[in-house]
N, C-alpha and C. Protein backbone atom coordinates (compact mmCIF):
# COMPACT_ATOMS: atom_id res chain seq x y z
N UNK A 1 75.84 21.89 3.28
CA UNK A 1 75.33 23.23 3.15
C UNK A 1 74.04 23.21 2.35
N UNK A 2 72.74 23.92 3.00
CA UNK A 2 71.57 23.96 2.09
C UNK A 2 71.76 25.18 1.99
N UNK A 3 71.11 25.13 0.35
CA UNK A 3 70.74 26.35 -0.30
C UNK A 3 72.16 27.36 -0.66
N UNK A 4 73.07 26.59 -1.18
CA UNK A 4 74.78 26.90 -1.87
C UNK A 4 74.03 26.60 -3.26
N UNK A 5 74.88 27.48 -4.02
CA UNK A 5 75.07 27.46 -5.58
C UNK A 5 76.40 28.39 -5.70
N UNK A 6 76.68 27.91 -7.01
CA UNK A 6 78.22 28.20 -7.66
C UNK A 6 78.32 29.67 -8.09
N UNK A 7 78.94 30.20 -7.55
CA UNK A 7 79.35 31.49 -7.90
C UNK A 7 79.05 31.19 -9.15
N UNK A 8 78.81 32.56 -10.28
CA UNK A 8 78.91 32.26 -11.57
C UNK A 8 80.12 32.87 -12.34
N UNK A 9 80.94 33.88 -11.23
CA UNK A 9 82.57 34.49 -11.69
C UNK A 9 83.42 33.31 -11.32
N UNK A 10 83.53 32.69 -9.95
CA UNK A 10 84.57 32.01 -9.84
C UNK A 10 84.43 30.28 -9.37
N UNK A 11 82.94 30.30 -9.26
CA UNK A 11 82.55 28.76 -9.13
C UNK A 11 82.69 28.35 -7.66
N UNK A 12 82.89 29.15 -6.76
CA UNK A 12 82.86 28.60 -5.18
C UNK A 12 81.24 28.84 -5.27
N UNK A 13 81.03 27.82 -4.13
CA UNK A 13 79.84 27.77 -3.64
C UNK A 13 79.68 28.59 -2.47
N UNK A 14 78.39 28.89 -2.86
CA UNK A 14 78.04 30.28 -1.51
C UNK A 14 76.26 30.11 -1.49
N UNK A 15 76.40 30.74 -0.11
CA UNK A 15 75.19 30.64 0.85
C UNK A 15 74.28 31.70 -0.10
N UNK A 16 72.77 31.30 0.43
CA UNK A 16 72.09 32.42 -0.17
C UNK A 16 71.94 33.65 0.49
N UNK A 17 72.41 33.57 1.30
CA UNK A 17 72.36 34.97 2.19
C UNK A 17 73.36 35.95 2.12
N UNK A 18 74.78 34.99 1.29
CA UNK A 18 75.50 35.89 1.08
C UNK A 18 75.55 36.22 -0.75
N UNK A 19 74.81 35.46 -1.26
CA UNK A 19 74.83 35.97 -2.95
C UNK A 19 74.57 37.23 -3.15
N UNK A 20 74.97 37.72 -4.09
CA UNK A 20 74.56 38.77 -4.82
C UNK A 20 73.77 38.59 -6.14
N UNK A 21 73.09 39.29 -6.91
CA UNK A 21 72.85 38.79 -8.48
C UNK A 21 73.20 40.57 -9.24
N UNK A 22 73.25 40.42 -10.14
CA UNK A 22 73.66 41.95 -10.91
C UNK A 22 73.24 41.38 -12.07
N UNK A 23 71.97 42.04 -12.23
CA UNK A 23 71.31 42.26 -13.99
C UNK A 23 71.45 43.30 -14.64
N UNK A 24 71.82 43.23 -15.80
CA UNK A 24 71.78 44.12 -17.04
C UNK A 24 70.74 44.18 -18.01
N UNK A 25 69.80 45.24 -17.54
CA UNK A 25 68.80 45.40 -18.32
C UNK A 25 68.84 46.54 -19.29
N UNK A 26 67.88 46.14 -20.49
CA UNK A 26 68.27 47.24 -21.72
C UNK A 26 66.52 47.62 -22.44
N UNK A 27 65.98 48.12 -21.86
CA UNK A 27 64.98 48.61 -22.72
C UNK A 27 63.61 47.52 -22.13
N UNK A 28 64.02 47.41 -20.50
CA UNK A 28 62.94 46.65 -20.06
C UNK A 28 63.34 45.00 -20.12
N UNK A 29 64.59 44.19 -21.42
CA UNK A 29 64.23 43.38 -21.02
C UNK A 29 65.66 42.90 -20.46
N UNK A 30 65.94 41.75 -19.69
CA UNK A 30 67.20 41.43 -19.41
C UNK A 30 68.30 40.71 -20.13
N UNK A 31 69.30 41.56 -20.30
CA UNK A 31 70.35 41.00 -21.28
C UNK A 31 71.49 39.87 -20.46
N UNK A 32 71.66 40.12 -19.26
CA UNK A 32 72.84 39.16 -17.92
C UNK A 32 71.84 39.37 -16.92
N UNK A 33 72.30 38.14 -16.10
CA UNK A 33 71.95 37.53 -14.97
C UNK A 33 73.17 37.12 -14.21
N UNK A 34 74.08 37.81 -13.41
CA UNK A 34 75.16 37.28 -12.54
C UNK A 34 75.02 36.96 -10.97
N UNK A 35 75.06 35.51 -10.80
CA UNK A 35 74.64 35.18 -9.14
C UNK A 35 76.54 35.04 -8.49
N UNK A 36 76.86 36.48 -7.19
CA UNK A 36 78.14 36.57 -7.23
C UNK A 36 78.26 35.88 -5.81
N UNK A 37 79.45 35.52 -5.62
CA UNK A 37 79.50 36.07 -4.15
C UNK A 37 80.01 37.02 -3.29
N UNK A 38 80.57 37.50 -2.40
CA UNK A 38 80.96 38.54 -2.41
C UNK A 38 82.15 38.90 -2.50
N UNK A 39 83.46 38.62 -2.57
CA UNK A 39 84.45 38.91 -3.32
C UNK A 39 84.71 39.41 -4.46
N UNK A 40 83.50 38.74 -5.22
CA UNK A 40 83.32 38.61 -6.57
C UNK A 40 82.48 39.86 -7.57
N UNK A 41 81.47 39.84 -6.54
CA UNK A 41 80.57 40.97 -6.51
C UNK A 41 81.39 42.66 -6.40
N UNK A 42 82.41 42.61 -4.91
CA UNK A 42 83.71 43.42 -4.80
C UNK A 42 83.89 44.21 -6.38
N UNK A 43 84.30 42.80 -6.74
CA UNK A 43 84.96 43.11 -7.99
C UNK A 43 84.80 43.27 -9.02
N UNK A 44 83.25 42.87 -9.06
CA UNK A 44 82.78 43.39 -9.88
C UNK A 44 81.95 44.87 -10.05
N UNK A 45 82.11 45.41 -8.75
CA UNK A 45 81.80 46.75 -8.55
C UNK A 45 82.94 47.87 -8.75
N UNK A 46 84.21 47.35 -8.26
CA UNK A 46 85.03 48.40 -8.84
C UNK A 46 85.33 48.50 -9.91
N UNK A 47 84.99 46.94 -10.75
CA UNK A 47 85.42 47.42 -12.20
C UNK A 47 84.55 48.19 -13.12
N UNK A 48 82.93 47.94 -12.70
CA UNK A 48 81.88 49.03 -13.24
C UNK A 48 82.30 50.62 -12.80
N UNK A 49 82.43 50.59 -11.53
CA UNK A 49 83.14 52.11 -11.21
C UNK A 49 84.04 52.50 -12.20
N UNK A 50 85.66 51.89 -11.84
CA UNK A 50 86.40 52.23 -13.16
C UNK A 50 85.96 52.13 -14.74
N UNK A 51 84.84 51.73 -15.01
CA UNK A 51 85.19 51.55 -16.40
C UNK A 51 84.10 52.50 -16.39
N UNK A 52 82.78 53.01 -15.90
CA UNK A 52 81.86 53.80 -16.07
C UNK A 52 82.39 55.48 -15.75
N UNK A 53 82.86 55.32 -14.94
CA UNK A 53 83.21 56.82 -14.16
C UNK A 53 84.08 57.62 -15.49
N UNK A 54 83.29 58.89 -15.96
CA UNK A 54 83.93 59.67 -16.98
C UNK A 54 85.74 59.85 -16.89
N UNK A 55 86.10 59.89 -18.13
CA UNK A 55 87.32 60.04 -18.08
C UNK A 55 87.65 61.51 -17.27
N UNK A 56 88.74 61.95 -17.36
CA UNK A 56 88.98 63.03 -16.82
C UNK A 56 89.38 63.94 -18.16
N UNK A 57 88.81 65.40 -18.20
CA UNK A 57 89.00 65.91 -19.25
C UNK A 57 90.30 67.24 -19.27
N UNK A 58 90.84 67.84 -19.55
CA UNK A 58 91.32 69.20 -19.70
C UNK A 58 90.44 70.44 -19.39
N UNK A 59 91.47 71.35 -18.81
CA UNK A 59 90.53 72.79 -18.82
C UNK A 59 90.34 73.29 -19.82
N UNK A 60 90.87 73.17 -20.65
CA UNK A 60 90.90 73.95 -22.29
C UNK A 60 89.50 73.29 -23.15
N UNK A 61 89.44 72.46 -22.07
CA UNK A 61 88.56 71.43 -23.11
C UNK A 61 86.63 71.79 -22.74
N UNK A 62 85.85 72.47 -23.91
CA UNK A 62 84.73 72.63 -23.77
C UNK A 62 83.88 71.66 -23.29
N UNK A 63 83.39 71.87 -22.14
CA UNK A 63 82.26 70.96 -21.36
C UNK A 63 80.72 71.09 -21.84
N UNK A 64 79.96 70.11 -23.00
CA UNK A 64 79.17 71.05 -23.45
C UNK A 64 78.21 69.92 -23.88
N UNK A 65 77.13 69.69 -24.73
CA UNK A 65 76.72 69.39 -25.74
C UNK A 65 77.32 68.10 -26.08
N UNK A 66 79.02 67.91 -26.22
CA UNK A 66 79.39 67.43 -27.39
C UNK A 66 79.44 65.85 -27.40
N UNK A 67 79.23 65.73 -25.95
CA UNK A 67 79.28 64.29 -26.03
C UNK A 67 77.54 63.41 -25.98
N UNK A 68 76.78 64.64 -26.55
CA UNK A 68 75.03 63.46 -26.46
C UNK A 68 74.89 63.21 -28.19
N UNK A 69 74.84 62.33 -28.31
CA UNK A 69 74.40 61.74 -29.86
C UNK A 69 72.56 61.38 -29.74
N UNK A 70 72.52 62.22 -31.00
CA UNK A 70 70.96 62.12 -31.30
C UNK A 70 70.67 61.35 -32.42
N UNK A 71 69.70 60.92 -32.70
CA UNK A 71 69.51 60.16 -33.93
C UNK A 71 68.32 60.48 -34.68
């Protein structure tokens, strides 16, 4: 196989056509570099979903303001 490199979640080797990469950038510069493949990638998308996606709140509960912190 030309042009395989190692997953960097689970270490199979994969094509470049099927990699993914997912960077985490913070203020312009890059903090991660992940080369996935796609299983991996999968999974690493539902777990950003689940862990990003707001909790679920109450009706009682004021929707407002309260959650932006200023400094």
């Amino acid at each position: 196989m030309t042009g395989s490199e190692p997953c960097d979640a689970c270490g199979d080797p994969i094509e470049e056509a099927l990699a993914r990469t997912v960077q985490l950038n913070v203020d312009r510069s890059e903090v991660d570099s992940q080369r996935l493949c796609p299983s991996c990638f999968a999974d690493w998308i539902e777990r950003y979903r689940t862990e990003m996606q707001p909790q679920a709140r109450g009706d009682d509960e004021i929707r407002g303001d309260s959650d932006i912190i200023v400094d």
